[in-house]
Structure formats: structure tokens, C-alpha cells
C-alpha atoms as a PDB file:
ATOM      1  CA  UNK A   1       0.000   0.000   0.000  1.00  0.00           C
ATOM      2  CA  UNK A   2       1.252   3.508  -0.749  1.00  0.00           C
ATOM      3  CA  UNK A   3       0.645   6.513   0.788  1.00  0.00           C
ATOM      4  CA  UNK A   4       1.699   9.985   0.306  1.00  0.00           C
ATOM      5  CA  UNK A   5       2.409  12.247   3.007  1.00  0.00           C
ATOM      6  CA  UNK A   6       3.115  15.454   4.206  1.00  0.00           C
ATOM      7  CA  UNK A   7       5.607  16.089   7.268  1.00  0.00           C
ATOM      8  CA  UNK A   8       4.707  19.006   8.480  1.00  0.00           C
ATOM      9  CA  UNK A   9       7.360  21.552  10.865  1.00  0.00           C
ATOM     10  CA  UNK A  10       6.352  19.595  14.350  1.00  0.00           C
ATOM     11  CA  UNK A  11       6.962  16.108  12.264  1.00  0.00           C
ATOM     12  CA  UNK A  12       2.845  15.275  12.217  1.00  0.00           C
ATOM     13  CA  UNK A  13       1.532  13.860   9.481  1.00  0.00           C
ATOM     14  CA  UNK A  14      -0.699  15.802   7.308  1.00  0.00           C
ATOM     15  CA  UNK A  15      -3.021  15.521   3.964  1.00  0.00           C
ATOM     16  CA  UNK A  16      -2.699  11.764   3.814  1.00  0.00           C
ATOM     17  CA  UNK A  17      -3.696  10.188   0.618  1.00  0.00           C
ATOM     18  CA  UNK A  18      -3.775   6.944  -0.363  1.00  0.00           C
ATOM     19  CA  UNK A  19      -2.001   6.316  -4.451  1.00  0.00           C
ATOM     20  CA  UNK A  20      -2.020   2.812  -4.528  1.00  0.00           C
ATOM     21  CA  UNK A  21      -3.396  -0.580  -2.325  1.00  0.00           C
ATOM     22  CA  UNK A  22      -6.111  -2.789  -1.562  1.00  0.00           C
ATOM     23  CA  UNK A  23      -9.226   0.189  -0.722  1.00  0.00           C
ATOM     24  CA  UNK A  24     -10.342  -2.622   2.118  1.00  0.00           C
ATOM     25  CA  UNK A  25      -6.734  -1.955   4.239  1.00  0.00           C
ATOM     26  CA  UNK A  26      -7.140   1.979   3.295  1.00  0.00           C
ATOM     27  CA  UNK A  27      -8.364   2.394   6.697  1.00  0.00           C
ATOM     28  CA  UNK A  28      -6.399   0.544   8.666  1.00  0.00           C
ATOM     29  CA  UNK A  29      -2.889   2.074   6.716  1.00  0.00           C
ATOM     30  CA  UNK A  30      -3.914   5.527   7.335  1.00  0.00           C
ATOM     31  CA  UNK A  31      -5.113   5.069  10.949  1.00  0.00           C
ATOM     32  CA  UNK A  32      -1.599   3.608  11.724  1.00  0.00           C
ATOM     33  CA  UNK A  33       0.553   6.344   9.618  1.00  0.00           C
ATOM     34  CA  UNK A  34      -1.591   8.908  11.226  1.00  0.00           C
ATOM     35  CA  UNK A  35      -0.004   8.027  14.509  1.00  0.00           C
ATOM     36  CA  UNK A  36       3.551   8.390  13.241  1.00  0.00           C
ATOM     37  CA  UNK A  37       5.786  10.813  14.079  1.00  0.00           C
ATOM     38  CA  UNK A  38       8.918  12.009  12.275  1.00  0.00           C
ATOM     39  CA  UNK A  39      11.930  14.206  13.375  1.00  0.00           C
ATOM     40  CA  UNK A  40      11.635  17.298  11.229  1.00  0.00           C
ATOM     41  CA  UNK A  41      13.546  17.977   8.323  1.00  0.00           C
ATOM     42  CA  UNK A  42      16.077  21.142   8.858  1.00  0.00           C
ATOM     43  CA  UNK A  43      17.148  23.331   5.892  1.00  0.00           C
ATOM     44  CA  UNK A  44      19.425  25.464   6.948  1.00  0.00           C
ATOM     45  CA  UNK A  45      18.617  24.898  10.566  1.00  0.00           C
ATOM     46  CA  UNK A  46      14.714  25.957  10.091  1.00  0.00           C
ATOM     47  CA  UNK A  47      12.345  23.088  10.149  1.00  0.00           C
ATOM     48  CA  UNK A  48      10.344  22.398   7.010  1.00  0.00           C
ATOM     49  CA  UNK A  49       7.144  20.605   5.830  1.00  0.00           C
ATOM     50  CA  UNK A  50       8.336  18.213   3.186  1.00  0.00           C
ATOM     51  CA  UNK A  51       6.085  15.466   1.089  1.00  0.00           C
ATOM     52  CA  UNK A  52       7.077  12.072   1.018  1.00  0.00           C
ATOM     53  CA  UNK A  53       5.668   8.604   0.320  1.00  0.00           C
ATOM     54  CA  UNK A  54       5.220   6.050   2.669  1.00  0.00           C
ATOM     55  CA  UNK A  55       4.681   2.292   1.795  1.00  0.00           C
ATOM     56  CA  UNK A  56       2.947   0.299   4.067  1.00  0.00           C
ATOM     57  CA  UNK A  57       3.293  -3.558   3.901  1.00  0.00           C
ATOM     58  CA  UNK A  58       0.628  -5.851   5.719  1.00  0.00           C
ATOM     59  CA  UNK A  59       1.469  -9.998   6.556  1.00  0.00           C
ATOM     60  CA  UNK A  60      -0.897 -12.158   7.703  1.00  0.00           C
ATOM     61  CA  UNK A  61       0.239 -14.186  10.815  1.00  0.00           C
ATOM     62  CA  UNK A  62      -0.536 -17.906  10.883  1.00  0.00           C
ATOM     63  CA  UNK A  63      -2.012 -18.668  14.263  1.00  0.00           C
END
């Protein structure tokens, strides 16, 4: 599954959007990203929002 992202200043994640995946794990991949958080990006020393893609992979456990 991949997402796209924004990082925003405070590392958040922002204006999630889904580009590719299953639409049934949609949910589940965004709820967990949504939770992330990142160490923001610096240019020249100033944090900065920055876009990036994030690819989620989901296994199924045998039980």
C-alpha cells in the first residue's frame, strides 16, 4: 500500500492520501501512519514541511 504524506514543521503527518493498495486496508494504513511521528527535516537549521511517500506492507500471521 502507498501513501503519500506530508511532514509538516512539528513532524505530524498531514493531507494523507492513499495512491495505490487494496481500498479494504485503506483504513487501517492511514489510521496507523496517522499516529507516526517524524523528526523534522532542517534546511538550513529551520524546520520544514516536506512530502514524502510512505509504503505500508501488511502480513498475515498464521495462528
Amino acid at each position: 500500500m502507498l501513501l503519500q504524506a506530508e511532514i509538516s514543521k512539528d513532524g505530524t503527518i498531514q493531507n494523507l492520501q492513499l495512491l495505490s493498495g487494496h481500498p479494504m486496508l485503506a483504513p487501517a494504513a492511514i489510521e496507523a501512519v496517522k499516529q507516526w511521528r517524524y523528526k523534522p527535516y532542517l534546511l538550513n537549521g529551520e524546520p520544514v514541511a516536506v512530502e514524502t511517500q510512505v509504503d505500508v506492507i501488511f502480513s498475515l500471521s498464521g495462528g
